[in-house]
PDB file of N, CA and C in Angstrom:
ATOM      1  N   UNK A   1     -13.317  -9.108   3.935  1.00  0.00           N
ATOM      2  CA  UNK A   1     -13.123  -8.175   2.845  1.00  0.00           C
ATOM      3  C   UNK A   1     -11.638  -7.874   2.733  1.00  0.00           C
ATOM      4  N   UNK A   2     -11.231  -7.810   1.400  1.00  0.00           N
ATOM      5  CA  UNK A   2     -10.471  -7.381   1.398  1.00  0.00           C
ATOM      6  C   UNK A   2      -9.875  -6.340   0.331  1.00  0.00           C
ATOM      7  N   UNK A   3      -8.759  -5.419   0.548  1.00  0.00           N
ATOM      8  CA  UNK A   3      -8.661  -4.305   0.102  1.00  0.00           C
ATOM      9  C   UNK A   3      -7.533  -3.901  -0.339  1.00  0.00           C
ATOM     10  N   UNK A   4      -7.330  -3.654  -1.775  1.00  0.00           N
ATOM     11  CA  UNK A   4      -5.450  -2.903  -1.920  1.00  0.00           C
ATOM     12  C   UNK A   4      -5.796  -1.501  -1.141  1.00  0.00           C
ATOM     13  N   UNK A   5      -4.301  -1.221  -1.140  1.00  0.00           N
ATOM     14  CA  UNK A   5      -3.908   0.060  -0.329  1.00  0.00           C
ATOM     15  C   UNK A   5      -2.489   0.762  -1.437  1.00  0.00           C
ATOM     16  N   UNK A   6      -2.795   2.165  -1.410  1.00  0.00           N
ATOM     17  CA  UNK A   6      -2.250   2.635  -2.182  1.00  0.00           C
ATOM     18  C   UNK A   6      -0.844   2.572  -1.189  1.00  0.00           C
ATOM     19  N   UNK A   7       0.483   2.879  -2.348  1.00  0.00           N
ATOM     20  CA  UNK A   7       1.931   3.242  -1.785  1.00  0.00           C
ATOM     21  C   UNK A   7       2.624   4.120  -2.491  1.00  0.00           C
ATOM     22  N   UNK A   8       3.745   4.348  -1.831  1.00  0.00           N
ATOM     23  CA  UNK A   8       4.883   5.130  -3.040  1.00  0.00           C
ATOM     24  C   UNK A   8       6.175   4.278  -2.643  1.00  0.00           C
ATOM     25  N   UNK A   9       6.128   4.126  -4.084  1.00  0.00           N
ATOM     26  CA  UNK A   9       7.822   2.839  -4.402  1.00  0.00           C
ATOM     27  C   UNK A   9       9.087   4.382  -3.822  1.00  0.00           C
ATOM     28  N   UNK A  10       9.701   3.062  -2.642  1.00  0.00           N
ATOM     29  CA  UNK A  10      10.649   4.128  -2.087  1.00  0.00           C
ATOM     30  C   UNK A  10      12.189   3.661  -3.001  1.00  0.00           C
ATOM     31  N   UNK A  11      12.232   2.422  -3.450  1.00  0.00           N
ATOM     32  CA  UNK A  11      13.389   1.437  -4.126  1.00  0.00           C
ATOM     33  C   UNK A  11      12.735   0.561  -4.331  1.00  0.00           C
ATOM     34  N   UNK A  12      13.550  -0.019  -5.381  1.00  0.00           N
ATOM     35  CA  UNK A  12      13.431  -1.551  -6.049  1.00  0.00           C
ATOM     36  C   UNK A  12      14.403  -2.189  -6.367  1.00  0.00           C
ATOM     37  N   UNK A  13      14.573  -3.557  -5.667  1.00  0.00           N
ATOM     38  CA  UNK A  13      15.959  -4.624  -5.786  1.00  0.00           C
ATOM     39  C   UNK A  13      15.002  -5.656  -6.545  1.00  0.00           C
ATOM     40  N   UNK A  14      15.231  -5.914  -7.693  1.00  0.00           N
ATOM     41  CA  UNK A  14      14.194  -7.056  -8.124  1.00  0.00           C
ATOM     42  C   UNK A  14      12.962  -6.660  -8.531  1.00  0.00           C
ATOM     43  N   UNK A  15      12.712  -8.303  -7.503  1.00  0.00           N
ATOM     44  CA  UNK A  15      11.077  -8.246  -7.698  1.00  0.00           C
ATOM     45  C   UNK A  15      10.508  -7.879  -6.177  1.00  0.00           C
ATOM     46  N   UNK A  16      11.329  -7.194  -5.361  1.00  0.00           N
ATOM     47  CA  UNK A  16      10.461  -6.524  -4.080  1.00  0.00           C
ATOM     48  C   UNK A  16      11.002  -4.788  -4.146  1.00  0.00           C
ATOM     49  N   UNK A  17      10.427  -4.146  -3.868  1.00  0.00           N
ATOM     50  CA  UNK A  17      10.226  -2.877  -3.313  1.00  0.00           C
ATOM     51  C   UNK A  17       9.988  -2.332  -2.017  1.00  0.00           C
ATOM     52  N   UNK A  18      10.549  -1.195  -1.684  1.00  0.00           N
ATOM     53  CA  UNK A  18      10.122  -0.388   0.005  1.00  0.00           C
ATOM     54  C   UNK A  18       9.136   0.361  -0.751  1.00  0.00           C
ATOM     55  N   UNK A  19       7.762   0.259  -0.054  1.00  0.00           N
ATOM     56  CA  UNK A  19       7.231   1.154  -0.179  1.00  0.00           C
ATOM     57  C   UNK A  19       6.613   1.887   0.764  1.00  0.00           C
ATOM     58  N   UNK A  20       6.301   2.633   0.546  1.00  0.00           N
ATOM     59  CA  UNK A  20       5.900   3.850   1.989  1.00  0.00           C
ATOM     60  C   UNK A  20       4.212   3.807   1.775  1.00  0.00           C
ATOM     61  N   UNK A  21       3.312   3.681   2.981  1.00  0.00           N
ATOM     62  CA  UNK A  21       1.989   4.013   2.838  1.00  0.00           C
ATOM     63  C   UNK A  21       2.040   4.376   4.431  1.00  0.00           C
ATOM     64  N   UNK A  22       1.566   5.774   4.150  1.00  0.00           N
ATOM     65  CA  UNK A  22       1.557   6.658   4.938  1.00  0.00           C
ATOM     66  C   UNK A  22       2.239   7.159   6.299  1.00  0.00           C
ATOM     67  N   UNK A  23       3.650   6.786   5.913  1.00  0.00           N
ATOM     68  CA  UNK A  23       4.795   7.074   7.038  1.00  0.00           C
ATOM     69  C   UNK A  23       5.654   6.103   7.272  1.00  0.00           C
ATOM     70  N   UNK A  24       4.696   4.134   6.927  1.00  0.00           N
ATOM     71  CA  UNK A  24       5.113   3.375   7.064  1.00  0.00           C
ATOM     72  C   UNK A  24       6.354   2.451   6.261  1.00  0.00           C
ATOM     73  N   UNK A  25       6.780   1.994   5.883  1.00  0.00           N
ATOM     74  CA  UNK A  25       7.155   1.197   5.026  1.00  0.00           C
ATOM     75  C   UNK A  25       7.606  -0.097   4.873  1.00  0.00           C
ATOM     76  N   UNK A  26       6.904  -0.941   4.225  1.00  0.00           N
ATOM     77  CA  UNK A  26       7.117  -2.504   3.620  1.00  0.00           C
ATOM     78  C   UNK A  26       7.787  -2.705   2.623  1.00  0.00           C
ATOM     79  N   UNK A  27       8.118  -4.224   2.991  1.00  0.00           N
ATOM     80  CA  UNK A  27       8.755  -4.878   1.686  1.00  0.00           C
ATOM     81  C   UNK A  27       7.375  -4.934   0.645  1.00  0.00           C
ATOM     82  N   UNK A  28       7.699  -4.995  -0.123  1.00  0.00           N
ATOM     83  CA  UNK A  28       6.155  -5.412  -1.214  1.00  0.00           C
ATOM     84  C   UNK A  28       7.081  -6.334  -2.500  1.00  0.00           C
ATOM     85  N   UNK A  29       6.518  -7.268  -2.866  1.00  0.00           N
ATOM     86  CA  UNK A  29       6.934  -8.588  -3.771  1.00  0.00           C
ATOM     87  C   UNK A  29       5.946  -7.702  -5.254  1.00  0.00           C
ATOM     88  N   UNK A  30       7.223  -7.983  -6.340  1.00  0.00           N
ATOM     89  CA  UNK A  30       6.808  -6.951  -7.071  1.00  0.00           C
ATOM     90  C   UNK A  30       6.481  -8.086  -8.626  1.00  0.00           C
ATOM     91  N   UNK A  31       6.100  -9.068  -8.385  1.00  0.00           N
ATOM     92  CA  UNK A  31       5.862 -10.613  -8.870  1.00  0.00           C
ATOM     93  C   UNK A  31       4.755 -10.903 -10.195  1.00  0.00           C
ATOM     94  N   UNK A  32       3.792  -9.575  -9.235  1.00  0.00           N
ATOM     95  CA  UNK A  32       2.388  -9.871 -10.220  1.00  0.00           C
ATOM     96  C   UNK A  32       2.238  -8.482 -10.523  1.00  0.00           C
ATOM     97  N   UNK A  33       2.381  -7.332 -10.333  1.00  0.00           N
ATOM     98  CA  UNK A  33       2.005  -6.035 -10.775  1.00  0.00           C
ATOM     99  C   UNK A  33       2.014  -5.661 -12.545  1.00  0.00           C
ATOM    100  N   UNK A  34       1.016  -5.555 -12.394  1.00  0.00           N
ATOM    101  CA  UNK A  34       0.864  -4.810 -14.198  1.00  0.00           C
ATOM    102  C   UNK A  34       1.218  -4.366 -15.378  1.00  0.00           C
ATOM    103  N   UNK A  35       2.638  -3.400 -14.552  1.00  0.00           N
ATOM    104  CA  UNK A  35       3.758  -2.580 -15.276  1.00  0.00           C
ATOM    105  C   UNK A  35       4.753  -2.550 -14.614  1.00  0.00           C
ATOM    106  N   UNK A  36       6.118  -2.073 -15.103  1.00  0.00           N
ATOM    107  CA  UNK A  36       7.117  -2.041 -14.161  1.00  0.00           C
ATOM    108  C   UNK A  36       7.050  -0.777 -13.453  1.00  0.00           C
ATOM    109  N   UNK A  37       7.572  -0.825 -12.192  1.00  0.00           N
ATOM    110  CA  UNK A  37       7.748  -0.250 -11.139  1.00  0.00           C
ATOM    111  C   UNK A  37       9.253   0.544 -11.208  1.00  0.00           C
ATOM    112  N   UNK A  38       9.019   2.140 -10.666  1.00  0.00           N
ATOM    113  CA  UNK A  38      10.518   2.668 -10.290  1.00  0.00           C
ATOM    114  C   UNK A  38      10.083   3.438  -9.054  1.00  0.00           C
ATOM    115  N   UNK A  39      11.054   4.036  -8.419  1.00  0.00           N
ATOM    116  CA  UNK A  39      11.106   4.951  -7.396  1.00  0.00           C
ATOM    117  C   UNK A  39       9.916   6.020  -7.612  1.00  0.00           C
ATOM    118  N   UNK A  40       9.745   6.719  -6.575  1.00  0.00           N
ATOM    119  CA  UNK A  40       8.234   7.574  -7.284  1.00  0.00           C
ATOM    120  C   UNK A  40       7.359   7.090  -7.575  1.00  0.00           C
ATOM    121  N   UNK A  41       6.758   5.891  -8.120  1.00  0.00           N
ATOM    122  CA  UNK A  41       5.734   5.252  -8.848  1.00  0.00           C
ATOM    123  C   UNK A  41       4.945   5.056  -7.652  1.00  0.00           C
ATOM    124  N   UNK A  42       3.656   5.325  -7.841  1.00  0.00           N
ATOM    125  CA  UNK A  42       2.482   4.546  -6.934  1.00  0.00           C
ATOM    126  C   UNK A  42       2.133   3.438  -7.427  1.00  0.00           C
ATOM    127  N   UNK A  43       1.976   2.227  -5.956  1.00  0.00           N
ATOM    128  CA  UNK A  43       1.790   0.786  -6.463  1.00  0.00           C
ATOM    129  C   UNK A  43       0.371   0.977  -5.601  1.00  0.00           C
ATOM    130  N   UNK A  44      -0.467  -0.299  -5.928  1.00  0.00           N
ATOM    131  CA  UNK A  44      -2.082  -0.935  -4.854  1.00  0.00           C
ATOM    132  C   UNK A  44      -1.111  -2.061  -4.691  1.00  0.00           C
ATOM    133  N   UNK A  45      -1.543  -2.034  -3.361  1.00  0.00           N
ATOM    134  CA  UNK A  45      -0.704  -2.913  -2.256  1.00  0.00           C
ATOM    135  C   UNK A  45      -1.931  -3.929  -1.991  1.00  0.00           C
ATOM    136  N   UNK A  46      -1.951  -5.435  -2.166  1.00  0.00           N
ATOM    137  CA  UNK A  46      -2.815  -6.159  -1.866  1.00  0.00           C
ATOM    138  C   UNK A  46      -2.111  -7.659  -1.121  1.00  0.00           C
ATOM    139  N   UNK A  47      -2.556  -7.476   0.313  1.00  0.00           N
ATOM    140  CA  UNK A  47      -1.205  -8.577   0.840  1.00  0.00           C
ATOM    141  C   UNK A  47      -0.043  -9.057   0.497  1.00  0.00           C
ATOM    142  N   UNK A  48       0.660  -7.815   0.357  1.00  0.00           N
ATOM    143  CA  UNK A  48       2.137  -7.944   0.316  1.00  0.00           C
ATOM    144  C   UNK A  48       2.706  -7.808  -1.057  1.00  0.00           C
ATOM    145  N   UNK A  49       1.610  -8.322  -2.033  1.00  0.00           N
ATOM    146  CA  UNK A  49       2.025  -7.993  -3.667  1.00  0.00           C
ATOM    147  C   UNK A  49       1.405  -6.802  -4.249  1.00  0.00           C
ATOM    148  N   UNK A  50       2.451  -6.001  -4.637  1.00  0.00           N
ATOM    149  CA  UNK A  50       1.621  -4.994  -6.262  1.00  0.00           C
ATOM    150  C   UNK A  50       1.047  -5.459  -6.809  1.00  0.00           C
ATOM    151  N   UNK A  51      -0.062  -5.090  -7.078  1.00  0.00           N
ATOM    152  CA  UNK A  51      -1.057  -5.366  -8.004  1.00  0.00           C
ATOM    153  C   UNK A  51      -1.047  -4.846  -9.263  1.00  0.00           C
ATOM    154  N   UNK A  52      -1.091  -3.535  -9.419  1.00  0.00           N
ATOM    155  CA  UNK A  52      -1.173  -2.891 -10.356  1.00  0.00           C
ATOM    156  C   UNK A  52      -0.510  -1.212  -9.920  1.00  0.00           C
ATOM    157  N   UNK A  53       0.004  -1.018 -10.596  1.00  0.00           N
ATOM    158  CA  UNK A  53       0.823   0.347 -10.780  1.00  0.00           C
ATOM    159  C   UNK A  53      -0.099   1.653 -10.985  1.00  0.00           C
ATOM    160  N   UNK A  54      -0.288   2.364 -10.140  1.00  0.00           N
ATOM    161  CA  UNK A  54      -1.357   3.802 -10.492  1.00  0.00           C
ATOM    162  C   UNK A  54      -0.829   4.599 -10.929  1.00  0.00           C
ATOM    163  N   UNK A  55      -1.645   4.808 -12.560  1.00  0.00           N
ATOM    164  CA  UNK A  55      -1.322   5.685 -13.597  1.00  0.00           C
ATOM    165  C   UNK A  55      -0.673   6.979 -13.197  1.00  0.00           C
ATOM    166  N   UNK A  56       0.436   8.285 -13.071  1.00  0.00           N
ATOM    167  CA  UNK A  56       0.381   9.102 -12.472  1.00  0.00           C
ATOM    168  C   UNK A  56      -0.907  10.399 -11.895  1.00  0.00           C
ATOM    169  N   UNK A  57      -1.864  10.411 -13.458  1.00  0.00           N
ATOM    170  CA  UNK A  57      -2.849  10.805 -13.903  1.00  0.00           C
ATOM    171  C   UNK A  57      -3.965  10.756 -12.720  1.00  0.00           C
ATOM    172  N   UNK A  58      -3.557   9.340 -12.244  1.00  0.00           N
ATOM    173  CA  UNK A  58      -5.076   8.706 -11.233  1.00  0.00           C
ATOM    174  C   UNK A  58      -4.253   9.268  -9.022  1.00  0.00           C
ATOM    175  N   UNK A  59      -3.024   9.336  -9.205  1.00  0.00           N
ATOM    176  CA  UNK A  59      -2.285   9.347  -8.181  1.00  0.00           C
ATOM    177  C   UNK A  59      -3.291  10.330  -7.000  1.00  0.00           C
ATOM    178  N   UNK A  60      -3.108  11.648  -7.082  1.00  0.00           N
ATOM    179  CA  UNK A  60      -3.984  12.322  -6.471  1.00  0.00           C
ATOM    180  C   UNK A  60      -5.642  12.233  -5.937  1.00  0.00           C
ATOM    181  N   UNK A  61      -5.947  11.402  -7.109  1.00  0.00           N
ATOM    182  CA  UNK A  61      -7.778  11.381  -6.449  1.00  0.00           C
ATOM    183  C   UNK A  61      -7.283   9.619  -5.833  1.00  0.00           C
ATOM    184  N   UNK A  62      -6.867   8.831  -6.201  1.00  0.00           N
ATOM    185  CA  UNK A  62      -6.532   7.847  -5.547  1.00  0.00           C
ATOM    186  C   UNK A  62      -6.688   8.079  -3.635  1.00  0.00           C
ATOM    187  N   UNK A  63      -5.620   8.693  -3.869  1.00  0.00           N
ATOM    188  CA  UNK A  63      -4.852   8.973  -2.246  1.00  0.00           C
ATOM    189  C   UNK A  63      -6.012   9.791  -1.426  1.00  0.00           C
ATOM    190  N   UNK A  64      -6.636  10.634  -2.327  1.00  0.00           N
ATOM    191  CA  UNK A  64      -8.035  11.929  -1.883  1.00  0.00           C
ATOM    192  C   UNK A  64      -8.398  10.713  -1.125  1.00  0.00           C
ATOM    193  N   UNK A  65      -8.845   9.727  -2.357  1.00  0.00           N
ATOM    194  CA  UNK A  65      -9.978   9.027  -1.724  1.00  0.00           C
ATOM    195  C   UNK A  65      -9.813   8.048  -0.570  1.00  0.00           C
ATOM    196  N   UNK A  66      -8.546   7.795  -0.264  1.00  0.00           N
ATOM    197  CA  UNK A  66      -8.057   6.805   0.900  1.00  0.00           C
ATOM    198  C   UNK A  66      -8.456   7.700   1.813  1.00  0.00           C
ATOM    199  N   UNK A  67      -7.833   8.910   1.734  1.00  0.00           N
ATOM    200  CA  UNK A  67      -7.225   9.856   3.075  1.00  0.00           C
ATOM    201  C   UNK A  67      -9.285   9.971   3.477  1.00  0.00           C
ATOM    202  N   UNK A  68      -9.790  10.438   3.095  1.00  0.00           N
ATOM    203  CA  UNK A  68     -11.691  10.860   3.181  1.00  0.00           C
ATOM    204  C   UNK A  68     -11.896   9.761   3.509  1.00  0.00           C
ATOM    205  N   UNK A  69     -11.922   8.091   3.125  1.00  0.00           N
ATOM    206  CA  UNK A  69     -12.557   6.951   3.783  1.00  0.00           C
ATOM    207  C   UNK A  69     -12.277   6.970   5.670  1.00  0.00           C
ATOM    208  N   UNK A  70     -10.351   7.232   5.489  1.00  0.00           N
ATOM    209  CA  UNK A  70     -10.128   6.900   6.914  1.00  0.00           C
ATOM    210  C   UNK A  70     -10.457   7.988   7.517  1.00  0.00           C
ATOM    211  N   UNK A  71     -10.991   8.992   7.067  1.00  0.00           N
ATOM    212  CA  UNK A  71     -11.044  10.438   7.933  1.00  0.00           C
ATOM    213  C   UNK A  71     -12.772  10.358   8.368  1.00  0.00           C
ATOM    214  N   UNK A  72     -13.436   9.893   7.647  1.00  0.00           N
ATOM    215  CA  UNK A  72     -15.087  10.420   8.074  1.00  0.00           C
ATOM    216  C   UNK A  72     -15.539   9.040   7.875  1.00  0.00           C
ATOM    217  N   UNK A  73     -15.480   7.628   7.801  1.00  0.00           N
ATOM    218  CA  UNK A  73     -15.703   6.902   7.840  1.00  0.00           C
ATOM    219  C   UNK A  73     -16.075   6.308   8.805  1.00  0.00           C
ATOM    220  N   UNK A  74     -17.201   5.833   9.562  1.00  0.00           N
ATOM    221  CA  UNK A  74     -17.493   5.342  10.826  1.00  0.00           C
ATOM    222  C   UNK A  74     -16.798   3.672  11.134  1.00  0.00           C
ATOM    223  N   UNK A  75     -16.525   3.684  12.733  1.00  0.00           N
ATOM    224  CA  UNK A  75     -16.609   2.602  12.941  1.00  0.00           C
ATOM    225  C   UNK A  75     -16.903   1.466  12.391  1.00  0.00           C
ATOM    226  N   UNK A  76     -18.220   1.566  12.158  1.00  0.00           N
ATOM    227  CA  UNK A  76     -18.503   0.217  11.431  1.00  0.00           C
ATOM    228  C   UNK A  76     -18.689  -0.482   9.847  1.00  0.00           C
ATOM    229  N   UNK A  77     -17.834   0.752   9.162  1.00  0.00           N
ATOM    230  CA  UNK A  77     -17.131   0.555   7.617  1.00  0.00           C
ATOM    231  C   UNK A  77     -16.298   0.426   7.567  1.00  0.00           C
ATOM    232  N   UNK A  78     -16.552  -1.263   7.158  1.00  0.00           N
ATOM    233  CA  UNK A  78     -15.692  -2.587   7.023  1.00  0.00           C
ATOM    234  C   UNK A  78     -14.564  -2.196   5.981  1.00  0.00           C
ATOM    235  N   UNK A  79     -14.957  -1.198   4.953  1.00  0.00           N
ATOM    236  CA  UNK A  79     -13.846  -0.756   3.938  1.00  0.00           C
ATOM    237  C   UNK A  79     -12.724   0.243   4.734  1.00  0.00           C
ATOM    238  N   UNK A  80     -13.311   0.988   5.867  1.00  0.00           N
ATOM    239  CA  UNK A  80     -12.731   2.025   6.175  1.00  0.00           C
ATOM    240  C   UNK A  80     -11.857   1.327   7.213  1.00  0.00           C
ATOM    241  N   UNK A  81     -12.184   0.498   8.009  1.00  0.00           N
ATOM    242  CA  UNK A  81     -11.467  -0.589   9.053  1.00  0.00           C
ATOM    243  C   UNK A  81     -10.430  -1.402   8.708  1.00  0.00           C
ATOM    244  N   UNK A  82     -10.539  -1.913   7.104  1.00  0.00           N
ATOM    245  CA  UNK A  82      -9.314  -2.598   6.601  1.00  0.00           C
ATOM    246  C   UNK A  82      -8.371  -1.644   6.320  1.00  0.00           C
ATOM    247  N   UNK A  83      -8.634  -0.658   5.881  1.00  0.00           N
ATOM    248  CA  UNK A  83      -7.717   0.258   5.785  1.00  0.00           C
ATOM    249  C   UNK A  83      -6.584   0.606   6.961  1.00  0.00           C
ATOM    250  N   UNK A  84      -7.499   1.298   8.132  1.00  0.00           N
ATOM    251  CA  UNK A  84      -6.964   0.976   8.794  1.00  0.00           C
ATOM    252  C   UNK A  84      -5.969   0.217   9.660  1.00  0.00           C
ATOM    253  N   UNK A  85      -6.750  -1.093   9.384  1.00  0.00           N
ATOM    254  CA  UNK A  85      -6.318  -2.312   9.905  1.00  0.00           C
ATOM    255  C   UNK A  85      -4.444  -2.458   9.222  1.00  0.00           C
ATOM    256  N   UNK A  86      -4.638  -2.384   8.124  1.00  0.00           N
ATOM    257  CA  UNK A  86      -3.557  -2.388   6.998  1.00  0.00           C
ATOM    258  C   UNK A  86      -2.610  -1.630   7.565  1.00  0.00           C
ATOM    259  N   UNK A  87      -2.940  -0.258   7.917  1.00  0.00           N
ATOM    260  CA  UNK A  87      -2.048   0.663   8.459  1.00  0.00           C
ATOM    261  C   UNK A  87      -1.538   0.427  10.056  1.00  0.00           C
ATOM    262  N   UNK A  88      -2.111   0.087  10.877  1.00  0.00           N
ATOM    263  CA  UNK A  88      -1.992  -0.224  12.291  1.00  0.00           C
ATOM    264  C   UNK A  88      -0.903  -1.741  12.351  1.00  0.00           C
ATOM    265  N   UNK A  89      -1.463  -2.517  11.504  1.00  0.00           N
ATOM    266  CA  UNK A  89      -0.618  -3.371  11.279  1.00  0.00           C
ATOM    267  C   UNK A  89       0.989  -3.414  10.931  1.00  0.00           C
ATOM    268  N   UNK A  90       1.171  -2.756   9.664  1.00  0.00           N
ATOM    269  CA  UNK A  90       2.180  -2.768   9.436  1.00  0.00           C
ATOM    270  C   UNK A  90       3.254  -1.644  10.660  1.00  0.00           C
ATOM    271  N   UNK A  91       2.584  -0.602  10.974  1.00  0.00           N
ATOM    272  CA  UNK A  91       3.026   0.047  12.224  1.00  0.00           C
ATOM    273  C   UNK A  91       3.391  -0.774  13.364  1.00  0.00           C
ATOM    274  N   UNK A  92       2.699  -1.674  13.509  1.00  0.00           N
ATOM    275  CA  UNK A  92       3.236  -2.476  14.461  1.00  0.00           C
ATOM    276  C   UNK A  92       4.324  -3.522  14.562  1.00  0.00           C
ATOM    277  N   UNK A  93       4.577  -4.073  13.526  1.00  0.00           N
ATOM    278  CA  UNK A  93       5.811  -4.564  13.386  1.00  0.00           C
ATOM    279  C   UNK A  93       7.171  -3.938  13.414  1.00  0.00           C
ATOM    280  N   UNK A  94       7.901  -4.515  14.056  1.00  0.00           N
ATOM    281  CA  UNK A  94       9.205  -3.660  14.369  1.00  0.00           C
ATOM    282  C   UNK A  94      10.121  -3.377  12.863  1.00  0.00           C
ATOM    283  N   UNK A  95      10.763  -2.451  12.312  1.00  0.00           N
ATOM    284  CA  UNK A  95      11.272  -2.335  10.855  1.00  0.00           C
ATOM    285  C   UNK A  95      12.304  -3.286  11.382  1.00  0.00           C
ATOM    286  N   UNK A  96      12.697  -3.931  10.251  1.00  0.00           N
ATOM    287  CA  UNK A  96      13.721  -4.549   9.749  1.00  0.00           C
ATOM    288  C   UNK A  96      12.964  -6.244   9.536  1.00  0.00           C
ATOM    289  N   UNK A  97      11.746  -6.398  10.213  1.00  0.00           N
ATOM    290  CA  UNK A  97      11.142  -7.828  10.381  1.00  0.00           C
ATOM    291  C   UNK A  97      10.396  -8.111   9.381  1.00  0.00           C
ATOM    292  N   UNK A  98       9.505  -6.801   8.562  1.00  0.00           N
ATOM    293  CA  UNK A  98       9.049  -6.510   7.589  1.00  0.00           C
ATOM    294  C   UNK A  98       9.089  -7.421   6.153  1.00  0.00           C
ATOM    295  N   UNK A  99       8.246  -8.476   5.673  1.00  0.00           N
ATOM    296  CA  UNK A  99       8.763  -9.308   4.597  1.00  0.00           C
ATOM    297  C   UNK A  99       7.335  -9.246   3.853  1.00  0.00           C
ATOM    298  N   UNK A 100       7.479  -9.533   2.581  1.00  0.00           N
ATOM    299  CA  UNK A 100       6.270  -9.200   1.681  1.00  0.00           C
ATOM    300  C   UNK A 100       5.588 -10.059   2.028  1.00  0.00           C
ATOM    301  N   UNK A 101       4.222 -10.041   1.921  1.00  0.00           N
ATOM    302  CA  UNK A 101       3.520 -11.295   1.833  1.00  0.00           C
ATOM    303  C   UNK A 101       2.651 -10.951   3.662  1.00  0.00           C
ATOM    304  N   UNK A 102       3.486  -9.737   4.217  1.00  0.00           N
ATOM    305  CA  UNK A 102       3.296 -10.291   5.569  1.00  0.00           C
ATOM    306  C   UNK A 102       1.448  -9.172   5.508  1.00  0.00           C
ATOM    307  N   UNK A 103       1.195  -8.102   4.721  1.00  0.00           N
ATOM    308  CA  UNK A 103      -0.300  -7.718   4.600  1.00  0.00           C
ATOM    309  C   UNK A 103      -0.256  -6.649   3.932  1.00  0.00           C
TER     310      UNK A 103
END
């Protein structure tokens, strides 16, 4: 399974962006996303590319709904685990090694 993950565009050089999801921050390849992207903007993060840009409108129940999956979600929800997974991951890479594409 797999899953976008919400962000917040920290900069944009191009077609990649820093974006921050939840303390962390990646490069993200800004190649295929929907609309253009600025600072502030929430992107869905789907292995390494924007996908699509979240309306400001949608920003808040978006994020509700991440933060409630990883919070009461059991073990064995596979939606709630990629999430995770997504987050543990990119935590684990040392900053500066960080390249889009990498999840």
């Amino acid at each position: 399974m797999c899953l976008g993950v919400p962000g917040k565009v920290i900069s944009v050089d191009g077609f990649t962006a820093v974006v921050d999801f939840w303390g962390v921050q990646k490069l993200i390849r800004l190649d295929v996303v929907d609309a253009p992207v600025a600072p502030g903007d929430y992107i869905l993060n789907h292995v390494g590319y924007a996908i699509r840009r979240i309306p400001s409108e949608e920003i808040g129940e978006t994020l509700a709904l991440y933060d409630e999956l990883v919070r009461l979600a059991e073990a064995e929800d596979l939606m709630a685990a990629d999430v995770r997974g997504e987050i543990t991951a990119a935590a684990s890479v040392p900053r500066g090694t960080r390249e889009a594409g990498d999840g």
